[in-house]
N, C-alpha and C. Protein backbone atom coordinates (compact mmCIF):
# COMPACT_ATOMS: atom_id res chain seq x y z
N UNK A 1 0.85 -1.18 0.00
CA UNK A 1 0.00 0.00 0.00
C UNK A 1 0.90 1.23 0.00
N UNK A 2 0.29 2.15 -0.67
CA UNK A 2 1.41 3.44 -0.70
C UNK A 2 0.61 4.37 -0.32
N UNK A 3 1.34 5.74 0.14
CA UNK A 3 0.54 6.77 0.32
C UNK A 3 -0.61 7.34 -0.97
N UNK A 4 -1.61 8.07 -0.47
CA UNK A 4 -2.55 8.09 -1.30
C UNK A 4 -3.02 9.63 -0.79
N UNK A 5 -4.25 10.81 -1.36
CA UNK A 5 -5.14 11.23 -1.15
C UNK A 5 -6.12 11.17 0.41
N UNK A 6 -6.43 9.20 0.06
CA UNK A 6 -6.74 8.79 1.77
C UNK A 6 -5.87 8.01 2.42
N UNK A 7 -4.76 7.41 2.49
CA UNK A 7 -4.31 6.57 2.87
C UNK A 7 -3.24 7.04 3.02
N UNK A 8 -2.93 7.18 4.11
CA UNK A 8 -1.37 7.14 4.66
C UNK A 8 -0.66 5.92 5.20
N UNK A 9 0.59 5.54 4.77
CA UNK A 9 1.19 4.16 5.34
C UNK A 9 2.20 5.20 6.27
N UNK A 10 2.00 4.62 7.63
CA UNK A 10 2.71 5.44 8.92
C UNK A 10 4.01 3.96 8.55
N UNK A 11 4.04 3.00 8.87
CA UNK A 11 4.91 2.07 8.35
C UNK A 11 5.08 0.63 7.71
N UNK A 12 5.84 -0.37 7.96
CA UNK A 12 5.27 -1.76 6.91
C UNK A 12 4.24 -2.37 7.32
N UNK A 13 3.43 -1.95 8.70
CA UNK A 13 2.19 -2.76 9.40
C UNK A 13 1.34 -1.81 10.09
N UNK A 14 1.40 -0.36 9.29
CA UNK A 14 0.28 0.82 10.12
C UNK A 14 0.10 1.62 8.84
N UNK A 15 -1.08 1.90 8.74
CA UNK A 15 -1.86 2.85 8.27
C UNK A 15 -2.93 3.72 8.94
N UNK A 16 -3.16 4.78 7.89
CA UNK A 16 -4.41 5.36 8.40
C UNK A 16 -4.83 6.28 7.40
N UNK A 17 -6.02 5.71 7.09
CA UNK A 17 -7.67 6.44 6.65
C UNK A 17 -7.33 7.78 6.75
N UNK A 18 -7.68 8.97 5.68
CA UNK A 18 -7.98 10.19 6.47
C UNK A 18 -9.36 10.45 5.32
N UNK A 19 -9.93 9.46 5.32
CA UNK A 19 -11.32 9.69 5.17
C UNK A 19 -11.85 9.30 5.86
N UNK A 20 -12.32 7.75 6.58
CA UNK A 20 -13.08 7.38 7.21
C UNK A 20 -12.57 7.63 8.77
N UNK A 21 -10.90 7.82 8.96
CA UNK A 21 -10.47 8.31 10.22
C UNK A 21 -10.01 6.97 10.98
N UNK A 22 -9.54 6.05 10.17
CA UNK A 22 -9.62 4.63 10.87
C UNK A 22 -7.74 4.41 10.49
N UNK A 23 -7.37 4.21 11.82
CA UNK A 23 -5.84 3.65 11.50
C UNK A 23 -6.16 1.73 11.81
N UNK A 24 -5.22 1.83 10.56
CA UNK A 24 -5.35 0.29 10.33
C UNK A 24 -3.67 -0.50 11.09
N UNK A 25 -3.64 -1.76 12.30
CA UNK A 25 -2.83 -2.48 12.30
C UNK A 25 -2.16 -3.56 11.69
N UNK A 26 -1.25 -4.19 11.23
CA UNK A 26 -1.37 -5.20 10.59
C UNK A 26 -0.73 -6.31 11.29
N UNK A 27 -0.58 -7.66 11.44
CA UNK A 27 0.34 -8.69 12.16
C UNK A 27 -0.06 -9.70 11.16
N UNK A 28 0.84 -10.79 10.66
CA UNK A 28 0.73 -11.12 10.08
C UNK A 28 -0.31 -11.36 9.11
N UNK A 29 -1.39 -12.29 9.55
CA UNK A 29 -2.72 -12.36 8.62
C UNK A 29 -4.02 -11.65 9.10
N UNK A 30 -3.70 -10.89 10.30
CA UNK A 30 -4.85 -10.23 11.16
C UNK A 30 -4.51 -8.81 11.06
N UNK A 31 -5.91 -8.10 10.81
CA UNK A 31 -5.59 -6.72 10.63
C UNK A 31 -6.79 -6.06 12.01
N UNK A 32 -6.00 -5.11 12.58
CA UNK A 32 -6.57 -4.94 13.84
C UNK A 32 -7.22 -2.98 13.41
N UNK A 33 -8.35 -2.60 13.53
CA UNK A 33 -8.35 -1.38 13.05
C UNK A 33 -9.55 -0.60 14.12
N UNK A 34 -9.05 0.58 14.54
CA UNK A 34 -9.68 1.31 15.30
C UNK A 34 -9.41 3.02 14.54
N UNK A 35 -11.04 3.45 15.09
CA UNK A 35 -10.76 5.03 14.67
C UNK A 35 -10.16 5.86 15.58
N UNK A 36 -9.93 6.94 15.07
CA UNK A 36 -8.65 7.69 15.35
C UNK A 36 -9.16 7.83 16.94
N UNK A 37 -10.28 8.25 17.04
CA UNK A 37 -10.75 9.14 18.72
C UNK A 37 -10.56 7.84 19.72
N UNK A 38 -10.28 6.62 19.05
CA UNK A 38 -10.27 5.41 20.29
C UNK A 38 -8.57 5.13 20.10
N UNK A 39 -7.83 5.58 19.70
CA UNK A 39 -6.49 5.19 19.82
C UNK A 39 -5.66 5.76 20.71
N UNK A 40 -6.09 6.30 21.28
CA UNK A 40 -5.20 6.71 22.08
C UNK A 40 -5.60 5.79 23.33
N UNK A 41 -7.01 5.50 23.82
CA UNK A 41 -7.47 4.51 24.99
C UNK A 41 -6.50 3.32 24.44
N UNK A 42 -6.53 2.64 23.31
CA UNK A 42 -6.38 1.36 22.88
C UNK A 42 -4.90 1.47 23.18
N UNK A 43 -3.83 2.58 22.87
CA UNK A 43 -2.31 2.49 22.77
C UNK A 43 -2.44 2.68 24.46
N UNK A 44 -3.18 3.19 25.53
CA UNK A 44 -2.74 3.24 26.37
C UNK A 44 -3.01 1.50 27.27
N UNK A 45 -3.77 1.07 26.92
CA UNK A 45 -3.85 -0.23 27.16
C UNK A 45 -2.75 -1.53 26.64
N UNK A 46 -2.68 -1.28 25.61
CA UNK A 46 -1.54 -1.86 25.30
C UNK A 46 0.04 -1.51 26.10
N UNK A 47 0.32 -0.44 26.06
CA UNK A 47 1.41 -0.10 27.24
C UNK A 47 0.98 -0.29 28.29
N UNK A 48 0.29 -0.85 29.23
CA UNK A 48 -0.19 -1.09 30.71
C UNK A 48 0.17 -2.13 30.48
N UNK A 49 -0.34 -3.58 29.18
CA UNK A 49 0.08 -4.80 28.94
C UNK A 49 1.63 -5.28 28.90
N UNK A 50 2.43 -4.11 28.21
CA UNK A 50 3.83 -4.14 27.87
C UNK A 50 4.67 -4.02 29.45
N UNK A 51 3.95 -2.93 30.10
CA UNK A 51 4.57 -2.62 31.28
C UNK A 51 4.39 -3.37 32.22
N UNK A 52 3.83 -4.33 32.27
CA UNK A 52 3.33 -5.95 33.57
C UNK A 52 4.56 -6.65 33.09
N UNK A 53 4.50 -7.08 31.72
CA UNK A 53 5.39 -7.92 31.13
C UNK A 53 6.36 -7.27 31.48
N UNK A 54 7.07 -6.32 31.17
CA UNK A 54 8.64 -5.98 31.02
C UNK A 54 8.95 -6.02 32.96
N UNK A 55 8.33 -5.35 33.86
CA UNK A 55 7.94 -5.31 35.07
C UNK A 55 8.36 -6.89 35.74
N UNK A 56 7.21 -7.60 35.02
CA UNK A 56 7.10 -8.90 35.73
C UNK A 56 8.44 -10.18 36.20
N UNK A 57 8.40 -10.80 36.91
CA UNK A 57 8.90 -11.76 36.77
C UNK A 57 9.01 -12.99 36.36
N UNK A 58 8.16 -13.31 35.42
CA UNK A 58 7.57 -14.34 35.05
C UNK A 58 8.19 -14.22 33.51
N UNK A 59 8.23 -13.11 33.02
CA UNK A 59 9.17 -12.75 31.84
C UNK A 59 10.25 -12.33 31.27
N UNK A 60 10.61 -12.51 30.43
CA UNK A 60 12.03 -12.00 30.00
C UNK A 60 12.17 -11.07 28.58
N UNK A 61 12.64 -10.59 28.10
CA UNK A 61 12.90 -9.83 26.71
C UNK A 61 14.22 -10.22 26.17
N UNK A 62 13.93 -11.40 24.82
CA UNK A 62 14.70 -11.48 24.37
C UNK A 62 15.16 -11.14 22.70
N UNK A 63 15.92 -11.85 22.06
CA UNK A 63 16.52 -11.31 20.76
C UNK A 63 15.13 -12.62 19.75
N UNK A 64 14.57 -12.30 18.97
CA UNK A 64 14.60 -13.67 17.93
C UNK A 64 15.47 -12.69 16.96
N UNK A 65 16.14 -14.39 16.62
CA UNK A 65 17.34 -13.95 15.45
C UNK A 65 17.04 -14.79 14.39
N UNK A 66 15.46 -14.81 13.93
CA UNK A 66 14.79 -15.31 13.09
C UNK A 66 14.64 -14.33 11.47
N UNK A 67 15.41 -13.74 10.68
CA UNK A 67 14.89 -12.83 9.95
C UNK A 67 16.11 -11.46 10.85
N UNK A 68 15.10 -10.07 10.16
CA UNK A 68 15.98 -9.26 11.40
C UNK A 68 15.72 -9.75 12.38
N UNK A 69 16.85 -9.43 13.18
CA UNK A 69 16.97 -9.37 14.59
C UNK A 69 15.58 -8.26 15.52
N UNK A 70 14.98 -8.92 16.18
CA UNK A 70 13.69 -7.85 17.09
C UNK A 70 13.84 -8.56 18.07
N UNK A 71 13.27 -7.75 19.41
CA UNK A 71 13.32 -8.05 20.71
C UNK A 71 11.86 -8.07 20.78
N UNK A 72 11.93 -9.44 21.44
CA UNK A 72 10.65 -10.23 21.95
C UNK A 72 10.75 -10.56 23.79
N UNK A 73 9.48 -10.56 23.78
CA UNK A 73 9.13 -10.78 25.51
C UNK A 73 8.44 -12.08 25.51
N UNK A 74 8.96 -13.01 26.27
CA UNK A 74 8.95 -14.03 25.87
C UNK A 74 9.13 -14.98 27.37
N UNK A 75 7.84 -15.62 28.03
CA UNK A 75 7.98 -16.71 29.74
C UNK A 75 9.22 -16.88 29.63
N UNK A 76 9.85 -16.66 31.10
CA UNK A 76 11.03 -16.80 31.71
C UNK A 76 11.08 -18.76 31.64
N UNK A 77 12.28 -18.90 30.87
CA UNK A 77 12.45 -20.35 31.38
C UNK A 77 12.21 -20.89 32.76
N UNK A 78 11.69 -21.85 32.92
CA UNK A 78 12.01 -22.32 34.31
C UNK A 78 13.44 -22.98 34.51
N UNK A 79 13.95 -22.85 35.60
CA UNK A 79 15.22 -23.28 35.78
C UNK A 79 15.27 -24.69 35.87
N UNK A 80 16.55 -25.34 35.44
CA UNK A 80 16.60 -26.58 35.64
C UNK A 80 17.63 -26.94 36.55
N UNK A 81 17.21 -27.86 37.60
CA UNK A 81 18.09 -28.52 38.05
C UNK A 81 19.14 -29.46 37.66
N UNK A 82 20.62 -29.60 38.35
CA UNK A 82 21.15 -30.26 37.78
C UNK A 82 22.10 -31.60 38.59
């Protein structure tokens, strides 16, 4: 998708409408889309989610070195005895 008249690509998995006012998400085969006046509730929920995880102990943030390199949050191994 390229920029357009209505369509702005913010980057390779965000857009947004500036006709109907709807920014579009993308993740792989699921496209997640909310209008503009609810995004800011929705991004602040999502950072409350990010901030338990990064916070927590139950998790960790690591590398996948699948493709580029991105940092993923990802259950803390359990330890093994030895």
């Amino acid at each position: 998708m390229t920029d357009s008249d209505e369509v702005v690509v913010i980057n390779d998995r965000c857009y947004i409408d500036l006709e109907s006012h709807v920014v579009a998400i993308q993740f792989d085969r699921v496209t997640f889309t909310v209008y503009v006046e609810e995004f800011l509730d929705f991004f602040n929920s999502i950072n409350d989610v990010k901030d338990y995880l990064v916070k927590s102990d139950s998790y960790v943030i690591g590398t996948n070195m699948q493709g580029p390199a991105t940092k993923v949050i990802v259950p803390k191994p359990e330890e093994q005895c030895s």
